[in-house]
N, C-alpha and C. Protein backbone atom coordinates (compact mmCIF):
# COMPACT_ATOMS: atom_id res chain seq x y z
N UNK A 1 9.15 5.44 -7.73
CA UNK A 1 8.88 5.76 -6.35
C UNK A 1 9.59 4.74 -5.47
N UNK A 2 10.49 5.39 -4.44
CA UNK A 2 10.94 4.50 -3.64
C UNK A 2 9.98 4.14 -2.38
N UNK A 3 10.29 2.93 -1.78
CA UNK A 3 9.18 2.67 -0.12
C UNK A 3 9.64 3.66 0.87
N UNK A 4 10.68 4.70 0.60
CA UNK A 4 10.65 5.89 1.58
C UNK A 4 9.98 6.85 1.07
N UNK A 5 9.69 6.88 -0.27
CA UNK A 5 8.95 8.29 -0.66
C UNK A 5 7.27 7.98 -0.50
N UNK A 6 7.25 6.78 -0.75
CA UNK A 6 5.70 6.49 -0.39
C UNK A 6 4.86 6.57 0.62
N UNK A 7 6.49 5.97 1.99
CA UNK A 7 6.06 6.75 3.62
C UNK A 7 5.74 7.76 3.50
N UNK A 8 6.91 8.55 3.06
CA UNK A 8 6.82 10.14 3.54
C UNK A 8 5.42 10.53 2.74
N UNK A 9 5.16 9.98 1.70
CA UNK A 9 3.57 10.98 0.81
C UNK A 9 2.77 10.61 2.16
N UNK A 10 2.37 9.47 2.36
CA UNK A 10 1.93 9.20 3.23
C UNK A 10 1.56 10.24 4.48
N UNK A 11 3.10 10.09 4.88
CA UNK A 11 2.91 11.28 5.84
C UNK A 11 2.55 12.45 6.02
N UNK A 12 2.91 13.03 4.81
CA UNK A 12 2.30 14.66 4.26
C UNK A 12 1.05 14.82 4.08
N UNK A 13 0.05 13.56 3.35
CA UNK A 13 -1.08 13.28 3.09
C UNK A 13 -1.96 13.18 4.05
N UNK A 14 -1.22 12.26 5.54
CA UNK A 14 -2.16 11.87 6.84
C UNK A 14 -2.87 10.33 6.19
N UNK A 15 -2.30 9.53 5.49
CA UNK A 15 -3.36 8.83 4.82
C UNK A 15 -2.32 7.12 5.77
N UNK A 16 -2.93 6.53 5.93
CA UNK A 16 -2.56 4.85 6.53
C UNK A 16 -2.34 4.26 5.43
N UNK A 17 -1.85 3.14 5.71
CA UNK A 17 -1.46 1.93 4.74
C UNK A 17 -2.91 1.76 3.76
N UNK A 18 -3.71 1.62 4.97
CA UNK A 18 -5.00 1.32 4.09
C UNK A 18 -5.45 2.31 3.79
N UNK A 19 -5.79 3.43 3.68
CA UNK A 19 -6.10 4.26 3.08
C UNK A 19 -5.32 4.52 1.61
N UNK A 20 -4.11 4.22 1.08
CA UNK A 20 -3.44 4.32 0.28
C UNK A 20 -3.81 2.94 -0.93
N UNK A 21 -3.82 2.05 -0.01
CA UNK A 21 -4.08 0.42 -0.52
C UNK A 21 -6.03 0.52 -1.49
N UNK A 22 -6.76 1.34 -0.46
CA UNK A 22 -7.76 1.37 -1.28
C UNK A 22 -7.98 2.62 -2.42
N UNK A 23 -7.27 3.82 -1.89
CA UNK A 23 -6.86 4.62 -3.40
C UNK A 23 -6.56 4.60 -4.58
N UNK A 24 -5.45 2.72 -4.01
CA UNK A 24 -4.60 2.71 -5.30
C UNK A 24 -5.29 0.98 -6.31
N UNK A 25 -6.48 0.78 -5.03
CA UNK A 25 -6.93 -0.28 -5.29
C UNK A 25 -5.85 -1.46 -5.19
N UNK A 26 -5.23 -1.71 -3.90
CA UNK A 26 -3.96 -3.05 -4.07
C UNK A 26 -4.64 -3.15 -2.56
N UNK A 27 -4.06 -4.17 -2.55
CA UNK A 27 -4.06 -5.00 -0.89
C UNK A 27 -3.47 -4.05 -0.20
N UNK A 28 -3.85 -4.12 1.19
CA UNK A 28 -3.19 -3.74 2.62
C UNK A 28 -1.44 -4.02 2.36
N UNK A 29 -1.58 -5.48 2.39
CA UNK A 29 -0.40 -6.14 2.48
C UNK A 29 0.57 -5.66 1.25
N UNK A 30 0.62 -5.26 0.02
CA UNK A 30 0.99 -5.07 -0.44
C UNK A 30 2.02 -3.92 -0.44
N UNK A 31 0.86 -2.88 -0.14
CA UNK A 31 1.47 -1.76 0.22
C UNK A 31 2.46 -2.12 1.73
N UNK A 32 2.30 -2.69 2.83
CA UNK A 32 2.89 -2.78 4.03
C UNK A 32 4.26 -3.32 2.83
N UNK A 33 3.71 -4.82 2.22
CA UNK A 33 5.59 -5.57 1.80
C UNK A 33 6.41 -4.39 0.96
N UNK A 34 5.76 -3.46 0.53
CA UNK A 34 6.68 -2.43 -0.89
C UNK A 34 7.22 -1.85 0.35
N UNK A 35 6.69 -1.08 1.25
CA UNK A 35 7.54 0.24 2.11
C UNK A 35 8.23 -0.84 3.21
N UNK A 36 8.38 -1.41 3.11
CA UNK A 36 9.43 -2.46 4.18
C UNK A 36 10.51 -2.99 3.30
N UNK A 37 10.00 -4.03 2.48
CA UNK A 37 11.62 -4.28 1.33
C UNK A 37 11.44 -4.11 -0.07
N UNK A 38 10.43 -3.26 -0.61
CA UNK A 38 10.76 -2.21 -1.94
C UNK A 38 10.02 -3.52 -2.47
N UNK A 39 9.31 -4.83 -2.31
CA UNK A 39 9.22 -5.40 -3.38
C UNK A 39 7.68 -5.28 -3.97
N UNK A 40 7.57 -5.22 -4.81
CA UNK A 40 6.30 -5.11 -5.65
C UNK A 40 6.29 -5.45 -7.42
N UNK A 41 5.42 -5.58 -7.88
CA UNK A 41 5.07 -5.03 -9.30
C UNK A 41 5.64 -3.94 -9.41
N UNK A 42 6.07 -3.64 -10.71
CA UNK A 42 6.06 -2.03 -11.53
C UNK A 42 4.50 -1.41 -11.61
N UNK A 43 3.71 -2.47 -12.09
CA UNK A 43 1.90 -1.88 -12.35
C UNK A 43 1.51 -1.21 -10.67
N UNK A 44 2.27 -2.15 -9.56
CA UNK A 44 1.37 -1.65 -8.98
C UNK A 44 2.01 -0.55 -8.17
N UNK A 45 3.38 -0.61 -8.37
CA UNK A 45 4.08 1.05 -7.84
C UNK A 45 3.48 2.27 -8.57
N UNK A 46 3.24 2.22 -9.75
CA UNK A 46 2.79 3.06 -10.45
C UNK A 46 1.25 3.23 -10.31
N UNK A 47 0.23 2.35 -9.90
CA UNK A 47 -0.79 2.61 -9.33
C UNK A 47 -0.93 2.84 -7.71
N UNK A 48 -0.10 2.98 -7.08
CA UNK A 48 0.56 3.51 -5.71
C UNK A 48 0.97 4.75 -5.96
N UNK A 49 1.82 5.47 -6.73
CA UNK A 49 2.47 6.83 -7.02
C UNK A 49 1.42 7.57 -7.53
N UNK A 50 0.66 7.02 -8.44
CA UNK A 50 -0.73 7.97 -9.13
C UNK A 50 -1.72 8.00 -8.37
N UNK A 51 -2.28 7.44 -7.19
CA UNK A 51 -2.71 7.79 -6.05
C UNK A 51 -2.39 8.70 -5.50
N UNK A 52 -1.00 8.39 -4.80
CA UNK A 52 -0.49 9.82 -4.10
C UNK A 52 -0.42 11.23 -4.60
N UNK A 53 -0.16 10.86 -5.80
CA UNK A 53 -0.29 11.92 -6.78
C UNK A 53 -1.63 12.65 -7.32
N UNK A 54 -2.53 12.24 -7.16
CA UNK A 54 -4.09 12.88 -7.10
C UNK A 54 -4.11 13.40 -5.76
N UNK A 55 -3.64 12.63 -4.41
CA UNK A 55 -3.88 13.15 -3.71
C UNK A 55 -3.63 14.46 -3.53
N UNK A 56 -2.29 14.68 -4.02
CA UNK A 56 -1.58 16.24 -3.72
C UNK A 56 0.14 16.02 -3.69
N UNK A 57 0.46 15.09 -3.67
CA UNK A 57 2.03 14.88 -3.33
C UNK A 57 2.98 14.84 -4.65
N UNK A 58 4.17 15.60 -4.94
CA UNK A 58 4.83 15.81 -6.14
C UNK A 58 6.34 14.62 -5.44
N UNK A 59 6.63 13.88 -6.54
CA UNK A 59 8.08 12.74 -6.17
C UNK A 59 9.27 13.81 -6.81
N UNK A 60 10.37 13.75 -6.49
CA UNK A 60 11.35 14.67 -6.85
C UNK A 60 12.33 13.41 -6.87
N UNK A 61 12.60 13.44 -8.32
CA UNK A 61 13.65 12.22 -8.78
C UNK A 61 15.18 12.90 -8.02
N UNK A 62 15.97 11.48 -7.53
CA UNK A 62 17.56 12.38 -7.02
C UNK A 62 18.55 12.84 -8.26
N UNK A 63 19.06 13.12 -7.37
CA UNK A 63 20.32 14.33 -7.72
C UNK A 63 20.05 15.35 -7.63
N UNK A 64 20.87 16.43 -8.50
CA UNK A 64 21.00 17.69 -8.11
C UNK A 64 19.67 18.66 -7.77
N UNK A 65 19.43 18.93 -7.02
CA UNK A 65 17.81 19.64 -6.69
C UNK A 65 17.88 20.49 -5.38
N UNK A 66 18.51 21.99 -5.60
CA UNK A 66 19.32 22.71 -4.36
C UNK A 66 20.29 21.85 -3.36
N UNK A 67 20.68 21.40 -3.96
CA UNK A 67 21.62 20.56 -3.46
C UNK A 67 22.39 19.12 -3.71
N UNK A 68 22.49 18.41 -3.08
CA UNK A 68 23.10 16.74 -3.64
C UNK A 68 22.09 15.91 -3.07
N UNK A 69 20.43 16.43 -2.97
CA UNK A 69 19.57 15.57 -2.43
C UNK A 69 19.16 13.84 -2.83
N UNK A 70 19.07 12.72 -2.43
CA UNK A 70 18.48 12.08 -2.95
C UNK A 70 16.77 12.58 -3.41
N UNK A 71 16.24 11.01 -3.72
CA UNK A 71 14.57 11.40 -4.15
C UNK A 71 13.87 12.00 -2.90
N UNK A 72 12.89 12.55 -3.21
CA UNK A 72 12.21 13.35 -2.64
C UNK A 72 10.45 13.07 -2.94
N UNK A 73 10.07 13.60 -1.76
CA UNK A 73 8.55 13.57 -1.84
C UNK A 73 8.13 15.30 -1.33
N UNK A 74 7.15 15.96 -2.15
CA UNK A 74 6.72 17.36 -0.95
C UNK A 74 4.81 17.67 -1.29
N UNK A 75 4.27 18.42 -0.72
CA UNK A 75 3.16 18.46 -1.49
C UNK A 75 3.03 19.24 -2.36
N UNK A 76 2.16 19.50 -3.27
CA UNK A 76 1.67 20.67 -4.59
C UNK A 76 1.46 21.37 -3.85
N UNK A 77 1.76 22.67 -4.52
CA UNK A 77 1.48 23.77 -4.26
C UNK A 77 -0.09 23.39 -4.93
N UNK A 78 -0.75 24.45 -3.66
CA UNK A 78 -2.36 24.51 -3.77
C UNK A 78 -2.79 25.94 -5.16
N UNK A 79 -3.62 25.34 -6.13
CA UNK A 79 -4.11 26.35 -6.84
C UNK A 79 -3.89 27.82 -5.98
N UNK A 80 -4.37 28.38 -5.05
CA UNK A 80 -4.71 29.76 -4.37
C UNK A 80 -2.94 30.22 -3.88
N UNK A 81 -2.11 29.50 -4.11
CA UNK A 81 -0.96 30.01 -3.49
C UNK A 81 0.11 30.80 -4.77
């Protein structure tokens, strides 16, 4: 997960720094230093991404993906759709 795909879940989600920080169980701050200059743990990107990822949000690794997209963030499709 890059600190732009974590915004954007974010954004799709409606969820704040802190709201994400206590999902994923990490500090405020933590989450603020990863989506500003990418730095973090591996443990705790991956307990950041599996958050978002319960929440509802699917990561779309880059390259080819209808196009020459980089990574990507979108939400799940909902069971009823």
């Amino acid at each position: 997960m890059t600190p732009e795909q974590s915004r954007a879940a974010r954004g799709i989600l409606g969820w704040s720094v802190r709201d994400l920080a206590e999902k994923a169980e990490v500090g405020v701050n933590t989450v603020s230093r990863f989506e500003n200059s990418g730095e973090a743990m591996h443990s705790t990107v991956t307990k950041m991404q599996a958050a978002l990822e319960a929440g509802g949000v699917a990561f779309i690794t880059g390259g080819t993906y209808q196009g020459d997209g980089g990574p990507g963030v979108r939400q799940k499709k909902q069971p009823s759709e």
